[in-house]
Protein backbone atom coordinates (compact mmCIF):
# COMPACT_ATOMS: atom_id res chain seq x y z
CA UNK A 1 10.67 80.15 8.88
CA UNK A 2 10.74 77.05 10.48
CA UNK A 3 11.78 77.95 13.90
CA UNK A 4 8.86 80.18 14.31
CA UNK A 5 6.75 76.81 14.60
CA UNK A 6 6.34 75.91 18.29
CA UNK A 7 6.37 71.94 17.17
CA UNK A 8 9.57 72.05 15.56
CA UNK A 9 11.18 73.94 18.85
CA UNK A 10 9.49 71.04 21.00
CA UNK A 11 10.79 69.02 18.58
CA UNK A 12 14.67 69.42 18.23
CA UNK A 13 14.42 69.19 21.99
CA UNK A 14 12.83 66.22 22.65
CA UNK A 15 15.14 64.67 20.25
CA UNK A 16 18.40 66.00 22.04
CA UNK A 17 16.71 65.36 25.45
CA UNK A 18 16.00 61.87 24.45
CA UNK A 19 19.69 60.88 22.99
CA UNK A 20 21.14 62.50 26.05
CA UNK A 21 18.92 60.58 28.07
CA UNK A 22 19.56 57.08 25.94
CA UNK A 23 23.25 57.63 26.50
CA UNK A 24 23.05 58.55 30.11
CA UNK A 25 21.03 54.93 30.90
CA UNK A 26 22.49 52.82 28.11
CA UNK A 27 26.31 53.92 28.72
CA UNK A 28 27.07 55.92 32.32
CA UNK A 29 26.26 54.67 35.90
CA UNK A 30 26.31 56.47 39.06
CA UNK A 31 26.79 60.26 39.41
CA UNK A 32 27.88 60.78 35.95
CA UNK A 33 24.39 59.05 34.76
CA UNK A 34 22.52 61.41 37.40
CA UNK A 35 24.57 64.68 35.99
CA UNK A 36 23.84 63.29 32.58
CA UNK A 37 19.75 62.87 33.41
CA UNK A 38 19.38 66.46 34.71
CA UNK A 39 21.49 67.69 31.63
CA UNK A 40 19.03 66.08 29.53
CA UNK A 41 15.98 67.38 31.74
CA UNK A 42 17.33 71.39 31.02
CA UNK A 43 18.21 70.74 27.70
CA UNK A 44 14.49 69.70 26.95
CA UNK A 45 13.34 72.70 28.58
CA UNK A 46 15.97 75.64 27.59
CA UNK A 47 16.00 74.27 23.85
CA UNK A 48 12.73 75.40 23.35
CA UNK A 49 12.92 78.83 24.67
CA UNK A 50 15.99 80.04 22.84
CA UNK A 51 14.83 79.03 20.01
CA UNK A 52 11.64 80.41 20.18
CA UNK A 53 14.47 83.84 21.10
CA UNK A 54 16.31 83.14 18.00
CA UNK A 55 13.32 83.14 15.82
CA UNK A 56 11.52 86.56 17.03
CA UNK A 57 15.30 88.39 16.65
CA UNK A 58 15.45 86.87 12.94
CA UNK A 59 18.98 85.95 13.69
CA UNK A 60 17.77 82.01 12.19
CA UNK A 61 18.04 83.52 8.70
CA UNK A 62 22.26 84.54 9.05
CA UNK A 63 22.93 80.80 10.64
């Protein structure tokens, strides 16, 4: 399964993390770029994890 490799968790994460990020200094200023930044920041980290939780139930194989 794919999302029992710890690369592709990383992976999808950094991606995300990096879009949000690209949007929030590309597009937004001010608060709403801050608030965007530190959504970005726990998405990289969270991602990972419950993913890695998703993979040990086996619940990746019904999705």
């Amino acid at each position: 399964m794919v999302l029992h490799n710890p690369a592709v968790r990383w992976g999808y994460a950094l991606l995300s993390g990096i879009t949000i990020a690209a949007v929030a200094l590309f597009v937004l200023d001010g608060t709403a770029q801050l608030v965007a930044l530190g959504i970005a920041v726990i998405d990289v980290v969270t991602t990972p994890l419950i993913l890695k939780t998703v993979a040990e139930n086996g619940q990746a194989e019904a999705v």
